[in-house]
C-alpha atoms as a PDB file:
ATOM      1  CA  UNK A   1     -18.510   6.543 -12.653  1.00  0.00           C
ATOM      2  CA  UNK A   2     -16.038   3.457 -13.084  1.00  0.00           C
ATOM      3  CA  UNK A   3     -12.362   3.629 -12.790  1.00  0.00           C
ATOM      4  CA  UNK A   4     -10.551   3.734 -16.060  1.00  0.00           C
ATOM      5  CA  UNK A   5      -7.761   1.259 -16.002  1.00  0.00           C
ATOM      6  CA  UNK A   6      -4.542   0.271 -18.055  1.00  0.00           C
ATOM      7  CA  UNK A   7      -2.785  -2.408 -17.772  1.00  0.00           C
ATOM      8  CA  UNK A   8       0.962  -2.606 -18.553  1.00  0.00           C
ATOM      9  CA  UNK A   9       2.713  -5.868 -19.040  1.00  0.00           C
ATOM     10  CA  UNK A  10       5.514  -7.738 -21.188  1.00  0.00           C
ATOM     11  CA  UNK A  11       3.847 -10.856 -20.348  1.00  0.00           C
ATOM     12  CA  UNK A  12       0.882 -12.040 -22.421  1.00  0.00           C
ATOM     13  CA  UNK A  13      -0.607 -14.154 -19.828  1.00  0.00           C
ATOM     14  CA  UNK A  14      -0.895 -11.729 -16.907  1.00  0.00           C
ATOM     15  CA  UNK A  15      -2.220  -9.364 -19.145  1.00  0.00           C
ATOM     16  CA  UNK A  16      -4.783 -11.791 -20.021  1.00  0.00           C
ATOM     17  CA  UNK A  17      -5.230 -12.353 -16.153  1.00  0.00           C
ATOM     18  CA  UNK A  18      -5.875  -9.163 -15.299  1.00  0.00           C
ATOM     19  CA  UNK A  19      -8.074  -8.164 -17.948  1.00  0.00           C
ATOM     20  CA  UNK A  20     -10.080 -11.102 -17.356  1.00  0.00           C
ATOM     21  CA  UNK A  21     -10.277  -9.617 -13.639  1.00  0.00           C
ATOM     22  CA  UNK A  22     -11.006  -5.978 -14.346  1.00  0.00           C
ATOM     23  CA  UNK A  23     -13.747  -7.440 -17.119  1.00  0.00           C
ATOM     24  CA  UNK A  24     -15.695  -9.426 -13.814  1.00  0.00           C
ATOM     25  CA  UNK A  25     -16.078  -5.872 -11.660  1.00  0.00           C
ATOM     26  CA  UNK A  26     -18.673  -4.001 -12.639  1.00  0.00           C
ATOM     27  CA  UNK A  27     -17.025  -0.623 -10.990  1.00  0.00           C
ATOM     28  CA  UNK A  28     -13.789  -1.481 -13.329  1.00  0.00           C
ATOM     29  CA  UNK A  29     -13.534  -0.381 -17.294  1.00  0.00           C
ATOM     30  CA  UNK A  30     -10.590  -1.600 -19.446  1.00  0.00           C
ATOM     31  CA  UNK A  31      -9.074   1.564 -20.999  1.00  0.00           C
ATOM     32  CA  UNK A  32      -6.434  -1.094 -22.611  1.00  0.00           C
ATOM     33  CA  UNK A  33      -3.549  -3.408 -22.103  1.00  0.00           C
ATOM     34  CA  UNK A  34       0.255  -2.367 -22.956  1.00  0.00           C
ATOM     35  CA  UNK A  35       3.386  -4.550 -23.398  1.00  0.00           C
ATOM     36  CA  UNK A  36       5.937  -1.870 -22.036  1.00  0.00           C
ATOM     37  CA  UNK A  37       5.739   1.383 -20.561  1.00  0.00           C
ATOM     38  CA  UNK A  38       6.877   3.489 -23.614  1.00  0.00           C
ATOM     39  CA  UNK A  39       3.713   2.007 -24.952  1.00  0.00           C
ATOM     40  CA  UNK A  40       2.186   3.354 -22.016  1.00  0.00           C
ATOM     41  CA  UNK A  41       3.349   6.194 -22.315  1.00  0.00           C
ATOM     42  CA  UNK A  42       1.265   6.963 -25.738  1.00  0.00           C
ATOM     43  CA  UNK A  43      -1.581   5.147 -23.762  1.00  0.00           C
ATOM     44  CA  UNK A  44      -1.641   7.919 -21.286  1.00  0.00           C
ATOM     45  CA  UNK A  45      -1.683  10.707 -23.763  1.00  0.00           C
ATOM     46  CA  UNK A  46      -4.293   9.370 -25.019  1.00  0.00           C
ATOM     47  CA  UNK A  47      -6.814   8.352 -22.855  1.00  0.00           C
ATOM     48  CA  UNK A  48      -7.844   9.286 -19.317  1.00  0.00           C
ATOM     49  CA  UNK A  49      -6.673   6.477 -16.767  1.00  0.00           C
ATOM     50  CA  UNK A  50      -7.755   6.438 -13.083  1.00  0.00           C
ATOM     51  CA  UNK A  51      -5.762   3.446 -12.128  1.00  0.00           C
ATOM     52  CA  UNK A  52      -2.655   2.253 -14.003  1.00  0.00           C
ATOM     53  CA  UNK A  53      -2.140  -1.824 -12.988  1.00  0.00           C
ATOM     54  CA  UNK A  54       1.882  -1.498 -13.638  1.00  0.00           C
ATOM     55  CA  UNK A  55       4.568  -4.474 -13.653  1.00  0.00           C
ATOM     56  CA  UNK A  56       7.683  -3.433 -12.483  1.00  0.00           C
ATOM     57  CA  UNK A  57      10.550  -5.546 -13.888  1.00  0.00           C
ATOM     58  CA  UNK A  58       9.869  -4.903 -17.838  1.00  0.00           C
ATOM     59  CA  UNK A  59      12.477  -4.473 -20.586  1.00  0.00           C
ATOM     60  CA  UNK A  60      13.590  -1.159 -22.358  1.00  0.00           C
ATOM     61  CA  UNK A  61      12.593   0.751 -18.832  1.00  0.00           C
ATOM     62  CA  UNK A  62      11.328  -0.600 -15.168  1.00  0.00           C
ATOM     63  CA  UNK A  63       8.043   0.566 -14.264  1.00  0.00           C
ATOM     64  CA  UNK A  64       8.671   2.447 -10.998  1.00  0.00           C
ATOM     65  CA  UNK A  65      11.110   4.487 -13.807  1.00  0.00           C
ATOM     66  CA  UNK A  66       8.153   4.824 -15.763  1.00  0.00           C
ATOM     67  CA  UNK A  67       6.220   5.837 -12.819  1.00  0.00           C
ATOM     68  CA  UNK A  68       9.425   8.788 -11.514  1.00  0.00           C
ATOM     69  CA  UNK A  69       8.742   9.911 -15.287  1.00  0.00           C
ATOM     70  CA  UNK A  70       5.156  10.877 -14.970  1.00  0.00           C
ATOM     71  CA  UNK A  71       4.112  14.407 -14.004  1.00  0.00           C
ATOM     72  CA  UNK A  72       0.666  13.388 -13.040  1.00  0.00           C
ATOM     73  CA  UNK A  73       0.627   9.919 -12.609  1.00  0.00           C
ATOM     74  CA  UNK A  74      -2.898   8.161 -12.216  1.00  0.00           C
ATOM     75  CA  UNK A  75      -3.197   5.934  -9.145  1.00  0.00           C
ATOM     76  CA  UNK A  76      -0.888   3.041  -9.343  1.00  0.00           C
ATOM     77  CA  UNK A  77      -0.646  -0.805  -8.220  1.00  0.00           C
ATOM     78  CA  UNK A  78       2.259  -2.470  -9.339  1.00  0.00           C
ATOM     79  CA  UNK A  79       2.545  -6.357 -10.387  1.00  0.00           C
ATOM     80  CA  UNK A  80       5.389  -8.101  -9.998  1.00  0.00           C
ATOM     81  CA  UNK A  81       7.178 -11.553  -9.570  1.00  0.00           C
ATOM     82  CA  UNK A  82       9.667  -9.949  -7.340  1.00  0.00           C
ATOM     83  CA  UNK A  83       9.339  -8.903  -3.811  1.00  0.00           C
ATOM     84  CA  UNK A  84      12.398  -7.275  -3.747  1.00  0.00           C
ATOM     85  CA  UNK A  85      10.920  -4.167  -5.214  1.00  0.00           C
ATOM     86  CA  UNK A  86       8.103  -3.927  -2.481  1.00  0.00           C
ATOM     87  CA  UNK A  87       9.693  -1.097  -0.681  1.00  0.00           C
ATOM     88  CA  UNK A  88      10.414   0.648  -3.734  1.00  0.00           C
ATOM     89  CA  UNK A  89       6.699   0.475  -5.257  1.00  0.00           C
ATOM     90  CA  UNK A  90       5.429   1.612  -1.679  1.00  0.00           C
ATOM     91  CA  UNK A  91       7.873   4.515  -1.488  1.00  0.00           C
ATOM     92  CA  UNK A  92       6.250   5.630  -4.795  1.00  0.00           C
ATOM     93  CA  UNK A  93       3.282   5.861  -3.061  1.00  0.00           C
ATOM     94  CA  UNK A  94       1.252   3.034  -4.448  1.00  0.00           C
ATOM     95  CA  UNK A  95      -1.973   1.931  -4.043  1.00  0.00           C
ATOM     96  CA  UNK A  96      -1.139  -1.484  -3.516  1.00  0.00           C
ATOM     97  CA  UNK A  97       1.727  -3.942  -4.682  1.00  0.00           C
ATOM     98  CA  UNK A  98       0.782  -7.616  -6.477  1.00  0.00           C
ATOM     99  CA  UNK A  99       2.585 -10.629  -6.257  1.00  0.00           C
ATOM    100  CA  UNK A 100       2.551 -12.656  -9.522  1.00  0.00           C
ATOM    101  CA  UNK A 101       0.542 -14.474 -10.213  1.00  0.00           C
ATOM    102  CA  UNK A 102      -2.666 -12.527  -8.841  1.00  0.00           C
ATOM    103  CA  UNK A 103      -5.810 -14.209  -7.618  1.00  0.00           C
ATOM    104  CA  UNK A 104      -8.819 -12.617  -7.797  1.00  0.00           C
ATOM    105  CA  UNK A 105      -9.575 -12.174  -4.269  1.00  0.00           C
ATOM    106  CA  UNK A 106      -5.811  -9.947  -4.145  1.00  0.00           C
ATOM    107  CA  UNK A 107      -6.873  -8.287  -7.215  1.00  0.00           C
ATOM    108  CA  UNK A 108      -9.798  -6.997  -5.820  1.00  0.00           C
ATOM    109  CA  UNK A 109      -8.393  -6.464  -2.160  1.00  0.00           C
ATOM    110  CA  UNK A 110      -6.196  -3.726  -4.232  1.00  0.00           C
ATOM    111  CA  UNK A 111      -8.926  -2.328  -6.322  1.00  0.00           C
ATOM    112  CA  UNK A 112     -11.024  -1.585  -2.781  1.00  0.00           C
ATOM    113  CA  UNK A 113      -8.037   0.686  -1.891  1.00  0.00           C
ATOM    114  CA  UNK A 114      -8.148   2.839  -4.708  1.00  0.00           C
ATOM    115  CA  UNK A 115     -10.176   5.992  -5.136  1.00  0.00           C
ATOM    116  CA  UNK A 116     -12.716   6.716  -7.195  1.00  0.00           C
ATOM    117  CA  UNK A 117     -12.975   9.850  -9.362  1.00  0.00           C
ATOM    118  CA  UNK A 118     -13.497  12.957  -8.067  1.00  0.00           C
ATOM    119  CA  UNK A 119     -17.510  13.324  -7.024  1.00  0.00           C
ATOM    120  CA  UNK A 120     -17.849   9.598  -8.460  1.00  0.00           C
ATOM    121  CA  UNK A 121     -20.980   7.728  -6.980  1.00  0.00           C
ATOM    122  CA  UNK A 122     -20.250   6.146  -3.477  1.00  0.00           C
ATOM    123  CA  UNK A 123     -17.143   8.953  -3.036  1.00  0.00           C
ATOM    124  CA  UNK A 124     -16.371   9.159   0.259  1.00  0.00           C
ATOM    125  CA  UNK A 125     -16.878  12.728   1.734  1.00  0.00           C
ATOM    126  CA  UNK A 126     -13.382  14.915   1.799  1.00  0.00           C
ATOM    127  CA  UNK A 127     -12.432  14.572   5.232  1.00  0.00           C
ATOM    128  CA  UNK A 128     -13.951  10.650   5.216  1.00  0.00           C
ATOM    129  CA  UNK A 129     -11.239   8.291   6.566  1.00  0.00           C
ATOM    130  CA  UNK A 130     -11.142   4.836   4.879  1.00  0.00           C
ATOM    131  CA  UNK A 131     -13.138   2.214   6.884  1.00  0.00           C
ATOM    132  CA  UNK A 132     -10.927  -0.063   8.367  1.00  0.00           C
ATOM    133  CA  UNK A 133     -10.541  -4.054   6.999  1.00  0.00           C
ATOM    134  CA  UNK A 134     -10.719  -6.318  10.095  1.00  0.00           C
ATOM    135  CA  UNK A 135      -9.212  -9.047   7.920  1.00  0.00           C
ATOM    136  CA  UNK A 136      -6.660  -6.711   6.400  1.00  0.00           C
ATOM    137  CA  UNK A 137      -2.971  -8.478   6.894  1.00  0.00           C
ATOM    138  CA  UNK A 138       0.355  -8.528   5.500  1.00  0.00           C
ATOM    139  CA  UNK A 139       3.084 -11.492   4.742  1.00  0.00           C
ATOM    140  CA  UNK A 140       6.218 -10.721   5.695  1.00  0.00           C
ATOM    141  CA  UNK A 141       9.510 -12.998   5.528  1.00  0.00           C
ATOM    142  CA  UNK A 142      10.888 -14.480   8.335  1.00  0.00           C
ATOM    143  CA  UNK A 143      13.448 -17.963   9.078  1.00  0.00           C
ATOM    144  CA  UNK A 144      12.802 -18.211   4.928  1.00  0.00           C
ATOM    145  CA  UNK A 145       9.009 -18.386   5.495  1.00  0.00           C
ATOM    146  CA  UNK A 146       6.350 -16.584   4.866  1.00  0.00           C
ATOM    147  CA  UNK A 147       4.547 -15.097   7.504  1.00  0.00           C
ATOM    148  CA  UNK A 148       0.662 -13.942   7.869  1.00  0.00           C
ATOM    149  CA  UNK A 149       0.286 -11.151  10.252  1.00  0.00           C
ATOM    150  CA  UNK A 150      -3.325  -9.246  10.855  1.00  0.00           C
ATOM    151  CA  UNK A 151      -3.237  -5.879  11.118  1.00  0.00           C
ATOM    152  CA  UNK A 152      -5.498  -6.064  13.423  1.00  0.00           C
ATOM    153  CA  UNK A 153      -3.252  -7.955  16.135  1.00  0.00           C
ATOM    154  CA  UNK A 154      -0.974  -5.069  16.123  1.00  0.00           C
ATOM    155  CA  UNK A 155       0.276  -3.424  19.174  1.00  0.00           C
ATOM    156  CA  UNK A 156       3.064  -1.198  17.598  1.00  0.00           C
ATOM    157  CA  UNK A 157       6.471  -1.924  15.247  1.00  0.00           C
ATOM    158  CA  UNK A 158       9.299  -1.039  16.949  1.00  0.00           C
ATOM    159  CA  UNK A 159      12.512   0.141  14.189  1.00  0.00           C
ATOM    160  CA  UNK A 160      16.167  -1.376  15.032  1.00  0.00           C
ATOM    161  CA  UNK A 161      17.800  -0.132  11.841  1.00  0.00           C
ATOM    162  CA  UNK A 162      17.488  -2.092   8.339  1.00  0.00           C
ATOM    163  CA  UNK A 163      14.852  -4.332  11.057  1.00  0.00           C
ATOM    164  CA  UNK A 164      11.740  -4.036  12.336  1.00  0.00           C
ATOM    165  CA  UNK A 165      10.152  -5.491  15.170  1.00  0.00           C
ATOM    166  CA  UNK A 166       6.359  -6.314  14.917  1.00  0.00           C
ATOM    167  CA  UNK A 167       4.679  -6.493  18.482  1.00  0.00           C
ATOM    168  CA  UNK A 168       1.547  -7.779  18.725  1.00  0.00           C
ATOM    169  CA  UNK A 169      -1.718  -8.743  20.914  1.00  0.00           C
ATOM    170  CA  UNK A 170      -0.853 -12.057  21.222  1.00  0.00           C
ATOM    171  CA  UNK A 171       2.456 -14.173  20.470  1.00  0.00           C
ATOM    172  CA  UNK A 172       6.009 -13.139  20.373  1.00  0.00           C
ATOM    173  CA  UNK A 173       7.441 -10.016  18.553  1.00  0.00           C
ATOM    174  CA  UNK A 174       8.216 -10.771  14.993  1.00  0.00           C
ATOM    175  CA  UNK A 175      11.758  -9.398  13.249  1.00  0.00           C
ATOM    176  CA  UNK A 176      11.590  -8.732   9.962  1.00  0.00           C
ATOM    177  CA  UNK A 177      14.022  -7.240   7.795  1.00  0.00           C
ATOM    178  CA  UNK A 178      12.238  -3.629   6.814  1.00  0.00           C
ATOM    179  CA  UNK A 179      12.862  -0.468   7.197  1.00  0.00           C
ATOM    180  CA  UNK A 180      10.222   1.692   9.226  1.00  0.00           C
ATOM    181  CA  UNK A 181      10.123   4.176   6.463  1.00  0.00           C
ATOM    182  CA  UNK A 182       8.309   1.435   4.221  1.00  0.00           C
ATOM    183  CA  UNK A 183       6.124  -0.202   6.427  1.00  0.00           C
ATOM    184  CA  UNK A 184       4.697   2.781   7.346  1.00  0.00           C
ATOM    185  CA  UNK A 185       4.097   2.927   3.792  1.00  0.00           C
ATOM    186  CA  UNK A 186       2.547  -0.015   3.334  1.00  0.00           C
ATOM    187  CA  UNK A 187       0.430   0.597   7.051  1.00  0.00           C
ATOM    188  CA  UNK A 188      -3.138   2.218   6.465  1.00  0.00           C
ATOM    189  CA  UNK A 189      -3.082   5.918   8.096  1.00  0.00           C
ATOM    190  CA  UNK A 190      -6.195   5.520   9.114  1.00  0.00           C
ATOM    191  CA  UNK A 191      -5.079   2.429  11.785  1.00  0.00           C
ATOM    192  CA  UNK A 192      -1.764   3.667  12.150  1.00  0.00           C
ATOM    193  CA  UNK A 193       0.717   6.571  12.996  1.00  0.00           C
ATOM    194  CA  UNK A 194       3.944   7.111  13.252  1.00  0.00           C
ATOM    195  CA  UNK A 195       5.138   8.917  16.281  1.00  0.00           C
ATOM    196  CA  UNK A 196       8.874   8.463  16.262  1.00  0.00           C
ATOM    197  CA  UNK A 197      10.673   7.789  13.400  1.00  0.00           C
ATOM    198  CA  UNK A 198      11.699   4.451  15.378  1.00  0.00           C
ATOM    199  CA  UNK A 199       7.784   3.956  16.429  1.00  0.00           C
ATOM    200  CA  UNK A 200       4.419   3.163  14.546  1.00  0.00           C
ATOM    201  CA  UNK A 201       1.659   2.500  16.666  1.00  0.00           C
ATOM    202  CA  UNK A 202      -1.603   0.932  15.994  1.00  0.00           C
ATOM    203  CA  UNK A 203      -4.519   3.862  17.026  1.00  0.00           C
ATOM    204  CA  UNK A 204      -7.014   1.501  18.310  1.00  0.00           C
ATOM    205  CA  UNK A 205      -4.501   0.133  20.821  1.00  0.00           C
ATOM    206  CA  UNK A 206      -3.540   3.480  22.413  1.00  0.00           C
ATOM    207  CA  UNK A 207      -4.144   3.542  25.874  1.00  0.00           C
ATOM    208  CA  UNK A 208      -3.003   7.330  26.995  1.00  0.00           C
ATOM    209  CA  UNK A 209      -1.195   9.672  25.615  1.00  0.00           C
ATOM    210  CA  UNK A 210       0.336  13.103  26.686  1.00  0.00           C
ATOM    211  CA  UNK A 211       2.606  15.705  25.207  1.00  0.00           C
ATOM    212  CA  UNK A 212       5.649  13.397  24.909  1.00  0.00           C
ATOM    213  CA  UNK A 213       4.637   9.785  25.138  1.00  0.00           C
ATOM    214  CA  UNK A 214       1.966   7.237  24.106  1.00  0.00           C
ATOM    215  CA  UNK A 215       0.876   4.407  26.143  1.00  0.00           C
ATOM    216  CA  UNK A 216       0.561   1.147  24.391  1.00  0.00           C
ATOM    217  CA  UNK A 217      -0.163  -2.164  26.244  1.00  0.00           C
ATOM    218  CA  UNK A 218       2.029  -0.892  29.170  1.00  0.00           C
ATOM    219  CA  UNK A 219       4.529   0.484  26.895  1.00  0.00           C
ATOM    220  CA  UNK A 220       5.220   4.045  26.710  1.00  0.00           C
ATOM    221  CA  UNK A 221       6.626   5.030  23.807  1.00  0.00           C
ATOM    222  CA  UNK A 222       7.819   8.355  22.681  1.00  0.00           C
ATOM    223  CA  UNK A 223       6.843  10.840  20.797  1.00  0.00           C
ATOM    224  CA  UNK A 224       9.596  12.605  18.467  1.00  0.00           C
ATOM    225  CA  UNK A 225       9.947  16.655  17.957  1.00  0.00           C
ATOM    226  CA  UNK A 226       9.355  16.254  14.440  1.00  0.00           C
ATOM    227  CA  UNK A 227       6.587  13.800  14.618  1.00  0.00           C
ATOM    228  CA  UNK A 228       4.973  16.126  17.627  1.00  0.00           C
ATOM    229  CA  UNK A 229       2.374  18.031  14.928  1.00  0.00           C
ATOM    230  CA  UNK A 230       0.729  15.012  13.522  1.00  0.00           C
ATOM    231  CA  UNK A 231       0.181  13.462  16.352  1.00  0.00           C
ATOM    232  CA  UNK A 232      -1.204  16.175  17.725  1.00  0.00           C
ATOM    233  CA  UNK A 233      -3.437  16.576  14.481  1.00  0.00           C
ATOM    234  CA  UNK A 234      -4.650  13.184  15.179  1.00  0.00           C
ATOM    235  CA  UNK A 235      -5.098  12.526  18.663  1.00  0.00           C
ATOM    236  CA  UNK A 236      -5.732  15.676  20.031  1.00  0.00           C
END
C-alpha cells in the first residue's frame, strides 16, 4: 500500500519540486497539489491523504493554522523558507520539517520517518521501535553559522532556559538557542528520553541508572518526579 500524499503550496515551483520527488518513489502516490490550505481543505474532504507535505508561511491562513484546524489531521511535514517556525511545526507534532528549497536526499530522509498505513506491507509490528539512522543529524545555529551535529555523537542536552546545551562524545558542548521542549521534539524517542525537564539523554550512552539518577559519561544526572514513570517504562 503507498502513502497518499498532498501537497500544499502558493509557490508553483516547489510544488513542481515536490511532485517531481514524490513521482521518483515508488512507495509515494500523488493524491494532488494545492495552492493554499482552504484549497486543502476541500482536498481533504475529498480524498484520503496519509501524508500532507504542508508549507507554512502561505497567504489567506498559515499552515500550522491549517494544521490546529484539522480534527484528524493526516501525518504532516511542513516546507518552509523560514526556520523560525521550526519549533512551532515540531510542537505540532510533525513528521519532519523542510527547508526550502528541498533536495531529494532531505525529501526522502522525511518520507523514511513517516508511517505507513495501518497493516500496509513492510508495517512495522505495534510495539516495533523505529530502527535507528547512524547518519541521522541535525543543523543547528550557532556564532551565525550553521552547525552539523550527529545524533549519534550525543551524550545528553543539558536546558539553561530559552538555551540548550548539546554535550557530546567528542568536542566542546554546543549552545544553541532552543528550548528543551522542542528539541525533544525534534529528538527520535527511540535514541532519546527525557528525564528532567532540564535533561535529555541519549539511551545508548547510559551508563547506570537507579531510582533517581542516570549516569552519563561520568555525569549523573537526575531524574525528575514527573518524568520518574517513563523512565521507568523504558529502562526498567
Amino acid at each position: 500500500m503507498k502513502l497518499r500524499c498532498l501537497l500544499v503550496d502558493d509557490e508553483p515551483p516547489a510544488l513542481e519540486v515536490l511532485a517531481a520527488y514524490v513521482r521518483e518513489v515508488p512507495q509515494l502516490a500523488l493524491v494532488g497539489t494545492c495552492a493554499n490550505a482552504l484549497e486543502a481543505f476541500g482536498c481533504l474532504q475529498a480524498h484520503a491523504v496519509d501524508l500532507l507535505f504542508l508549507d507554512i508561511k502561505m497567504p489567506k491562513l498559515l499552515g500550522t493554522d491549517f494544521l490546529r484546524s484539522l480534527h484528524r489531521p493526516p501525518q504532516v511535514v511542513f516546507t518552509t523558507a523560514y526556520r523560525e517556525y521550526a519549533c512551532e511545526g515540531f510542537e505540532l507534532d510533525a513528521v519532519d520539517y523542510l527547508l526550502k528549497p528541498v533536495s531529494l536526499e532531505r525529501f526522502l530522509q522525511a518520507v523514511a520517518k513517516a508511517t505507513r498505513p495501518a497493516g500496509g506491507p513492510g508495517a512495522p509490528p505495534p510495539d516495533a521501535a523505529p530502527a535507528a539512522n547512524p547518519d541521522a543529524f541535525l543543523y543547528f545555529r550557532i556564532d551565525r553559522k550553521m552547525v552539523k551535529v550527529l545524533l549519534r555523537e550525543v551524550l545528553y542536552v543539558e536546558g539553561l532556559k530559552n538555551y540548550v546545551k548539546i554535550h557530546r562524545t567528542a568536542g566542546p558542548p554546543l549552545v544553541v538557542k532552543q528550548t528543551v521542549a522542542c528539541l525533544e521534539k525534534m529528538l527520535s524517542e527511540s535514541n532519546f528520553l527525557r528525564i528532567h525537564r532540564s535533561f535529555i539523554v541519549a539511551l545508548d550512552k547510559i551508563r547506570t541508572f537507579s531510582a533517581r539518577h542516570v549516569e552519563v559519561a561520568d555525569h549523573e544526572l537526575p531524574i525528575g518526579r514527573l518524568f520518574h514513570p517513563r523512565v521507568e517504562e523504558v529502562l526498567g
